[in-house]
C-alpha atoms as a PDB file:
ATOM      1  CA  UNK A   1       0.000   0.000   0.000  1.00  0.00           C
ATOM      2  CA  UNK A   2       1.353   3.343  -1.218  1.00  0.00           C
ATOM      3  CA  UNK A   3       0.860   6.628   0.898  1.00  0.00           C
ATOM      4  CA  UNK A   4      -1.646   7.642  -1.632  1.00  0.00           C
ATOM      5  CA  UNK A   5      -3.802   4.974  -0.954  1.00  0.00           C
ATOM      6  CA  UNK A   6      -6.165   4.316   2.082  1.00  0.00           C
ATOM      7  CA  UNK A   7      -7.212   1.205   3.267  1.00  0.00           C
ATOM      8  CA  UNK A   8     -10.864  -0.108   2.324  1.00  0.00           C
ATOM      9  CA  UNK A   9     -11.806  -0.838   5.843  1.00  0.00           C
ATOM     10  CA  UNK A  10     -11.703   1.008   8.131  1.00  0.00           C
ATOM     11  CA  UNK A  11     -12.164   0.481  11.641  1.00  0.00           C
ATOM     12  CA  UNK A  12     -13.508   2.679  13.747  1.00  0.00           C
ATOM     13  CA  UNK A  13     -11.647   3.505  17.492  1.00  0.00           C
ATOM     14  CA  UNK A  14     -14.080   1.488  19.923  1.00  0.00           C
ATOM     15  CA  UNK A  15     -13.392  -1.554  17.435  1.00  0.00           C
ATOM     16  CA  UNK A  16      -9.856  -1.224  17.493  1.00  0.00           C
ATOM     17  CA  UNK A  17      -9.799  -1.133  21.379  1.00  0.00           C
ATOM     18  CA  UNK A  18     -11.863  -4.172  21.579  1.00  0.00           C
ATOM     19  CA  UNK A  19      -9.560  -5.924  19.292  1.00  0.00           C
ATOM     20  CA  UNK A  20      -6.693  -4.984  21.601  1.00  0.00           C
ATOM     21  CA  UNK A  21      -8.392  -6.132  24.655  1.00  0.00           C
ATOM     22  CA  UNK A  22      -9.002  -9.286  23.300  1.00  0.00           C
ATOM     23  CA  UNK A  23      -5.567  -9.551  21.639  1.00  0.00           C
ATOM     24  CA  UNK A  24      -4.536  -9.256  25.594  1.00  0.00           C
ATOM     25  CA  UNK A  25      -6.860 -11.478  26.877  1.00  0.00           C
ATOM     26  CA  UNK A  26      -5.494 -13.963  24.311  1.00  0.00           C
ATOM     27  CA  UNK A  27      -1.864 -13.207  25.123  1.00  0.00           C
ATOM     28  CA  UNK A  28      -2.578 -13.467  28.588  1.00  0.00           C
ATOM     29  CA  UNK A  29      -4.449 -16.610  28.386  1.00  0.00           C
ATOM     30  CA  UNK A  30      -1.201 -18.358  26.452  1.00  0.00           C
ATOM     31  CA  UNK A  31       1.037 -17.637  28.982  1.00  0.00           C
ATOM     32  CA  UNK A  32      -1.012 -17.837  32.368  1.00  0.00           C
ATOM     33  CA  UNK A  33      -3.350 -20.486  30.328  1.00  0.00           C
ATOM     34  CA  UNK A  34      -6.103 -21.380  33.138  1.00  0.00           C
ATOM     35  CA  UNK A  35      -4.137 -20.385  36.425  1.00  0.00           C
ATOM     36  CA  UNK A  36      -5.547 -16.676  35.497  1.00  0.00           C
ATOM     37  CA  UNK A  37      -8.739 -17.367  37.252  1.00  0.00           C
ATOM     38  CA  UNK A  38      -6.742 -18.577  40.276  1.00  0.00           C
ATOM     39  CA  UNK A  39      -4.670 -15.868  40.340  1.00  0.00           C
ATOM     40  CA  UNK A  40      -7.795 -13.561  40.026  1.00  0.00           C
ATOM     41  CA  UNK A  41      -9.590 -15.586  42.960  1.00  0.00           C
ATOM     42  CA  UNK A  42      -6.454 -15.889  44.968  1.00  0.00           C
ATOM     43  CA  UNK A  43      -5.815 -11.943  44.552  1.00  0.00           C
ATOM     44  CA  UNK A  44      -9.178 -10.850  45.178  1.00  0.00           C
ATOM     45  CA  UNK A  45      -8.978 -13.012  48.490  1.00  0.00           C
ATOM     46  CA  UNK A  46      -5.731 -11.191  48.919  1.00  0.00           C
ATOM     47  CA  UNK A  47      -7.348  -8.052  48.741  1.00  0.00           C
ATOM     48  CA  UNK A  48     -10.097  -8.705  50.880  1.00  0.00           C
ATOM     49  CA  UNK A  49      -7.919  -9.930  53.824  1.00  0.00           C
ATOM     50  CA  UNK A  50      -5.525  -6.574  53.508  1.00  0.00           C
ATOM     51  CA  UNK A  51      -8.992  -4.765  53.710  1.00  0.00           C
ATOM     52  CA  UNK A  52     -10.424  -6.414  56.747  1.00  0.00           C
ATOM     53  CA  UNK A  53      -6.818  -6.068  58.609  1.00  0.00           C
ATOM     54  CA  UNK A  54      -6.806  -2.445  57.230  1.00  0.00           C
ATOM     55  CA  UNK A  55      -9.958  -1.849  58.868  1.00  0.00           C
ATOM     56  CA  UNK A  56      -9.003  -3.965  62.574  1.00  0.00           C
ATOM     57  CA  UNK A  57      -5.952  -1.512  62.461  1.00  0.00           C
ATOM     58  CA  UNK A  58      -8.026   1.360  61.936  1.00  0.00           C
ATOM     59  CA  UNK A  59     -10.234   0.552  64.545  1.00  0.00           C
ATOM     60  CA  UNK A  60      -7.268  -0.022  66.753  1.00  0.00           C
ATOM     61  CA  UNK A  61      -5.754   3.349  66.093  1.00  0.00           C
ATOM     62  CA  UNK A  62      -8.828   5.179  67.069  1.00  0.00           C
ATOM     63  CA  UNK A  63      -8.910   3.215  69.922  1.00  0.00           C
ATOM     64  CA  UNK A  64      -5.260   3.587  71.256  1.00  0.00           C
ATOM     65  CA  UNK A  65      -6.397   7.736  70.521  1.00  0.00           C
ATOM     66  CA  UNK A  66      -9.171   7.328  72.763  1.00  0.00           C
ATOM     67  CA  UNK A  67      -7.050   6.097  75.683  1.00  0.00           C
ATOM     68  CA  UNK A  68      -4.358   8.409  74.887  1.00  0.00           C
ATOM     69  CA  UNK A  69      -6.832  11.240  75.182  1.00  0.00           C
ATOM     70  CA  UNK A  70      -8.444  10.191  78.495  1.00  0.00           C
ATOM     71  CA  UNK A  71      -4.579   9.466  79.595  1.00  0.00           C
ATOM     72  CA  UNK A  72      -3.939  13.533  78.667  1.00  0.00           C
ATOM     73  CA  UNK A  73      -6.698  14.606  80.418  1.00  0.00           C
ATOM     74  CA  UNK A  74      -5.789  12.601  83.574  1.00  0.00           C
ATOM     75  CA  UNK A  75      -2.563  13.617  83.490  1.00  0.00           C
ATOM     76  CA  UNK A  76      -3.703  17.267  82.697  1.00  0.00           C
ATOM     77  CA  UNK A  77      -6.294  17.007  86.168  1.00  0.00           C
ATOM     78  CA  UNK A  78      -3.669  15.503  88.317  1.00  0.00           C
ATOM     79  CA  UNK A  79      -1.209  18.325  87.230  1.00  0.00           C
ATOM     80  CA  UNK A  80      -3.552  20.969  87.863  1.00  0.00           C
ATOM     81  CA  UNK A  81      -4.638  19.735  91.132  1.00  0.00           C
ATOM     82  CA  UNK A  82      -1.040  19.531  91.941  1.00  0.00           C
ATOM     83  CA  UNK A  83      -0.423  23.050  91.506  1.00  0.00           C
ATOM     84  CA  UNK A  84      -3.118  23.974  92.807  1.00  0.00           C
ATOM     85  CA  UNK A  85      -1.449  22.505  96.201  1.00  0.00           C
ATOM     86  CA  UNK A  86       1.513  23.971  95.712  1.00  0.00           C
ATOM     87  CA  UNK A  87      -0.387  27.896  95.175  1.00  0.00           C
ATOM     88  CA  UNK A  88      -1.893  27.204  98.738  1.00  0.00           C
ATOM     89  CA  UNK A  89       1.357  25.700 100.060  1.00  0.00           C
ATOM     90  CA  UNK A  90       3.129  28.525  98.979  1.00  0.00           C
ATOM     91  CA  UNK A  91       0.538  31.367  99.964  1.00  0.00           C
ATOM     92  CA  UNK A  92       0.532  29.839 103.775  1.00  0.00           C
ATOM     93  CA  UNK A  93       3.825  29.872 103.626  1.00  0.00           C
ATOM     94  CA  UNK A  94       4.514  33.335 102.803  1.00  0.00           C
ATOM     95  CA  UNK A  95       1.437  34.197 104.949  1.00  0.00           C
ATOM     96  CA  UNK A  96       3.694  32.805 107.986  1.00  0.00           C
ATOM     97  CA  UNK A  97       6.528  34.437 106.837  1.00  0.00           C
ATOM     98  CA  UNK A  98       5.005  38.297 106.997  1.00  0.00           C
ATOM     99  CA  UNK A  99       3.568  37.434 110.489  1.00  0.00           C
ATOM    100  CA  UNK A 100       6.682  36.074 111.177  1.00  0.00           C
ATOM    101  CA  UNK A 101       8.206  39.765 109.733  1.00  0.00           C
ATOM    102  CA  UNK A 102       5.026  41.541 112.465  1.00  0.00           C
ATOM    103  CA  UNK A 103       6.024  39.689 115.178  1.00  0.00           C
ATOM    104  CA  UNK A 104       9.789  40.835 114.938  1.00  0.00           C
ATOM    105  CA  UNK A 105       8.646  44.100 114.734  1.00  0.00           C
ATOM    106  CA  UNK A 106       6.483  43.784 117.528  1.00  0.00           C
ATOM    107  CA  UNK A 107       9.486  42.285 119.414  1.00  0.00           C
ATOM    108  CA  UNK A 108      11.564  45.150 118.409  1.00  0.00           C
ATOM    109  CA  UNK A 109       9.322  47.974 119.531  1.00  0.00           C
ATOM    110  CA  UNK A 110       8.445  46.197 123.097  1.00  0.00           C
ATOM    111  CA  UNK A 111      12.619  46.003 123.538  1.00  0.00           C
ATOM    112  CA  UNK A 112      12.987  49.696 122.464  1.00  0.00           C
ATOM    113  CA  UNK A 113       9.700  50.574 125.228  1.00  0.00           C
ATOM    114  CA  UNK A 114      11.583  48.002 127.802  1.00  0.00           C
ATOM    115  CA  UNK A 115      14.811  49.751 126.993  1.00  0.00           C
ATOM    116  CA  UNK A 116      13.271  53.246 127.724  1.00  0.00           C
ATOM    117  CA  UNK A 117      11.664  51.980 131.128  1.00  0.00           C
ATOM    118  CA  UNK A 118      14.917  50.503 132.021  1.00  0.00           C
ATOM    119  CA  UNK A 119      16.792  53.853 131.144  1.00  0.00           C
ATOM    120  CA  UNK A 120      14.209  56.251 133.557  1.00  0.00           C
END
């Protein structure tokens, strides 16, 4: 055929795909000859047991996140409470310390009025 000339037939592009396909589906039937449909059944029950552990794993996931958020929040309470003590620790402590301060003053004045009585 020259490059002036056009073949008589032609075929349109859905045709030619089809004939592909099954040009494939030939090929692959020579070389996996009838093991293809255990390979498909064998991969599709591949696929379905990836799926289902895909799914247990997700559902263990969201569990382990649960627990990890009710850990943080315990953790969070028991922190807060915590300094919560130490606030009130540390206010009675420095409440001590300025009566503590008052009574040295007191002290101080009552040895300056003992010193004065002594002196007369």
């Amino acid at each position: 055929m020259s490059k002036s000339q056009q073949p008589v037939i032609s075929i349109n592009k859905k045709e030619e795909d089809a004939l592909s396909k099954s040009k494939i589906e030939v090929i692959k039937n020579l070389i996996f000859g009838e093991n293809i449909q255990e390979y498909n059944t064998e991969f599709d029950k591949l696929k379905k047991e990836i799926l289902e552990k895909k799914k247990v794993l997700e559902e263990l996931i969201e569990e382990v996140r649960t627990d990890l958020k009710a850990s943080i929040d315990d953790v969070s309470t028991d922190v807060n409470v915590r300094i919560t003590d130490l606030e009130e620790s540390l206010n009675e402590k420095i409440d001590a310390a300025q009566t503590d301060i008052v009574h040295r003053e007191e002290l101080g004045k009552l040895l300056i009025q003992l010193g004065e009585k002594i002196s007369k």
